[in-house]
Protein backbone atom coordinates (compact mmCIF):
# COMPACT_ATOMS: atom_id res chain seq x y z
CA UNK A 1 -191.33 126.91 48.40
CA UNK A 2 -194.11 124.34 48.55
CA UNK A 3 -195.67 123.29 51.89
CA UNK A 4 -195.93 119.75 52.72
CA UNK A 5 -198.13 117.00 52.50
CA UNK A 6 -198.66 114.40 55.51
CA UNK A 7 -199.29 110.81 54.60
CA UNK A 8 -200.78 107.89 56.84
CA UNK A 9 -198.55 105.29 57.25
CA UNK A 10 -200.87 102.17 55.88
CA UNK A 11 -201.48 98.79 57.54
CA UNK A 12 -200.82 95.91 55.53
CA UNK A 13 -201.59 92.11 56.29
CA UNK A 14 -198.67 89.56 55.16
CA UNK A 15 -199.60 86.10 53.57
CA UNK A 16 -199.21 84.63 57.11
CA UNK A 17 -201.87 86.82 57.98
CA UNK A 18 -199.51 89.58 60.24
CA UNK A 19 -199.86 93.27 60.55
CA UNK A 20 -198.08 96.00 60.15
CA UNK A 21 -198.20 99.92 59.82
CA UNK A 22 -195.92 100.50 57.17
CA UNK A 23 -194.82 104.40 55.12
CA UNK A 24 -196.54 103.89 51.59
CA UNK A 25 -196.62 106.51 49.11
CA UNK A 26 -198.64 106.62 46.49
CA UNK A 27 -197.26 107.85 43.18
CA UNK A 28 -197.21 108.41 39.95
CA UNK A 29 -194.42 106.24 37.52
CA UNK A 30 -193.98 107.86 34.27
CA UNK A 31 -191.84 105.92 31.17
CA UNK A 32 -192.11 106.16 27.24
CA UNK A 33 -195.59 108.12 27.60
CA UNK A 34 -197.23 105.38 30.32
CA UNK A 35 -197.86 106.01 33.82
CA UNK A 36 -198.84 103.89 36.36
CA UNK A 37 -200.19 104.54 40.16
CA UNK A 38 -198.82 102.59 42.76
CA UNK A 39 -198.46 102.24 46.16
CA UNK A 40 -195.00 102.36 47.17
CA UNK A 41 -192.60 102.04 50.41
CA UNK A 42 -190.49 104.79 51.99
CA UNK A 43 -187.44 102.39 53.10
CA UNK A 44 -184.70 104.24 55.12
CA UNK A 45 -183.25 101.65 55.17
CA UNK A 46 -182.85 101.33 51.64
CA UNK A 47 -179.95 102.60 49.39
CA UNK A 48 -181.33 102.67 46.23
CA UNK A 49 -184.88 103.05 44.60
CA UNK A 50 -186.53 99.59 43.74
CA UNK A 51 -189.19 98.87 40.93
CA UNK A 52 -190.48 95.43 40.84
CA UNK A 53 -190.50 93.29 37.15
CA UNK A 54 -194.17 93.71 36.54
CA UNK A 55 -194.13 96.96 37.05
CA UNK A 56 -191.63 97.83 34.42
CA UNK A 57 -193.27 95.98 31.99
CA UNK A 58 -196.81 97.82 32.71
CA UNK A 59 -194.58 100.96 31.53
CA UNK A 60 -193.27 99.28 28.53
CA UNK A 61 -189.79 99.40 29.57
CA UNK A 62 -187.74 96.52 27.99
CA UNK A 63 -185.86 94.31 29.86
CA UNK A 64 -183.15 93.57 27.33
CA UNK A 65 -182.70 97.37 26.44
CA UNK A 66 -181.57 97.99 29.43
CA UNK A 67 -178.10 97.78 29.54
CA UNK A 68 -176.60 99.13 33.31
CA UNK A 69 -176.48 96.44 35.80
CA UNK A 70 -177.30 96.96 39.29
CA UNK A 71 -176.29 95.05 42.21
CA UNK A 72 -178.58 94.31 45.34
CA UNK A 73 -178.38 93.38 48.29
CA UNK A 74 -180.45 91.80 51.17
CA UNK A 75 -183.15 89.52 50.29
CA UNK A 76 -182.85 90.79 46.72
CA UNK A 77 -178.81 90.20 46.13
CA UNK A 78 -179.92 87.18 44.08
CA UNK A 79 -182.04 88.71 41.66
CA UNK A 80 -180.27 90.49 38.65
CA UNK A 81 -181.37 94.31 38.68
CA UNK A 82 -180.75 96.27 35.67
CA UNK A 83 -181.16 100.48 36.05
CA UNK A 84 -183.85 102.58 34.36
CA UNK A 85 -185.08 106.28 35.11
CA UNK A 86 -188.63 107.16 35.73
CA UNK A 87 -190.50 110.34 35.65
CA UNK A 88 -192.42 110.18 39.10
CA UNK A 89 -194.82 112.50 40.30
CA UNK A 90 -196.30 112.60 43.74
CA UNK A 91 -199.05 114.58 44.88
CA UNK A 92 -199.33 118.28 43.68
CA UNK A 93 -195.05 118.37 43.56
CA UNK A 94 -193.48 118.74 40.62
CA UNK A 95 -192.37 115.53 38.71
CA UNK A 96 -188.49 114.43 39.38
CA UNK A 97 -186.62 111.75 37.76
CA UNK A 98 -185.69 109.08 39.81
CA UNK A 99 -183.23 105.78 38.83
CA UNK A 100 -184.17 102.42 39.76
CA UNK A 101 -183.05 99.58 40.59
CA UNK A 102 -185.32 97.34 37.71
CA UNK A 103 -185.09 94.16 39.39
CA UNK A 104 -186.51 90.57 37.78
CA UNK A 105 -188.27 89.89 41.40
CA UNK A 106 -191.81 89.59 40.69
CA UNK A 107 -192.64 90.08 44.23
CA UNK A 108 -190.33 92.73 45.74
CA UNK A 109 -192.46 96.21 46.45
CA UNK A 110 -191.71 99.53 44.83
CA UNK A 111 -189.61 100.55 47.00
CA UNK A 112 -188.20 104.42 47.40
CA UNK A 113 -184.35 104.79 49.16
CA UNK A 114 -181.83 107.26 49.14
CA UNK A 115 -180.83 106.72 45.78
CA UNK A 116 -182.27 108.93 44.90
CA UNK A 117 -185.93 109.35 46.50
CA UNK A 118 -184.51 111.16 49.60
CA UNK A 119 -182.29 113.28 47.54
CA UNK A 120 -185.23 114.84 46.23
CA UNK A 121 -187.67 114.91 48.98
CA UNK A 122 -187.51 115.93 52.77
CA UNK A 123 -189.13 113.22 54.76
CA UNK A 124 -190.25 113.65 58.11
CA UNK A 125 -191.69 110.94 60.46
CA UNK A 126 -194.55 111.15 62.91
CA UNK A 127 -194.24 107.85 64.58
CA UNK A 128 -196.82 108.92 67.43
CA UNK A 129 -199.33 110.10 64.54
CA UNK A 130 -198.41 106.67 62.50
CA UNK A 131 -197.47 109.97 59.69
CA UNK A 132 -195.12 111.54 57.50
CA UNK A 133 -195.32 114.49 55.89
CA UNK A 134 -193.22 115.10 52.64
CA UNK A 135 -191.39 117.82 50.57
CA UNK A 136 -189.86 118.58 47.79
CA UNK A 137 -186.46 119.45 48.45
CA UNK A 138 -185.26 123.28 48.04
CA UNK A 139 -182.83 123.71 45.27
């Protein structure tokens, strides 16, 4: 079984210039033979995995050949959301495919929820440490 690996959580400034200590992640996106790196937020909150517009399209995923809808909800139940299933790799664990919600929003994060980021990693919070340490899930 693989150890862990403890992340910082990582302040960010909004466009009205407030701060916050937030979990990003960063990780590898794999599609068609591209990756990207990105930054991306560990939402409990969250049901499902998230993958802003841009970013799809920096994979060469195509929009129209996607063909399952998704429906959000919360700030992003307007936006259409179609699903696609990425190759991610994070850290020294082994890649895992993980669906996302592909949604048109050009300014929602990557975003990582129980569908199904926490069904392949164990996540555990160190609010005191502003930390979390992650692992791949035994199984």
């Amino acid at each position: 079984m693989l150890d862990g690996k403890r992340f910082p959580f990582i302040e960010c400034t909004n466009s009205l210039g407030l701060s916050s200590t937030l979990p990003y992640l960063p990780i590898t996106l794999t599609y068609s033979n591209r990756s990207v790196e990105a930054m991306a937020l560990l939402d409990t909150g969250a049901s499902v995995n998230v993958l802003p517009y841009d970013l799809g399209l920096q994979l060469g995923a195509v929009w129209e050949e996607q063909t399952v809808p998704i429906q959000l909800s919360g700030n992003l139940a307007r936006m259409e959301a179609r699903g696609l299933v990425l190759s991610a790799t994070v850290a020294e664990f082994p890649s895992v495919l993980l669906a996302f919600a592909w949604t048109e929003s050009r300014e929602a994060p990557l975003i990582l929820g129980h569908m199904n980021f926490f069904a392949e990693f164990d996540v555990c919070f160190y609010r005191a440490d502003f930390a979390f340490e992650l692992r791949p899930r035994a199984k």
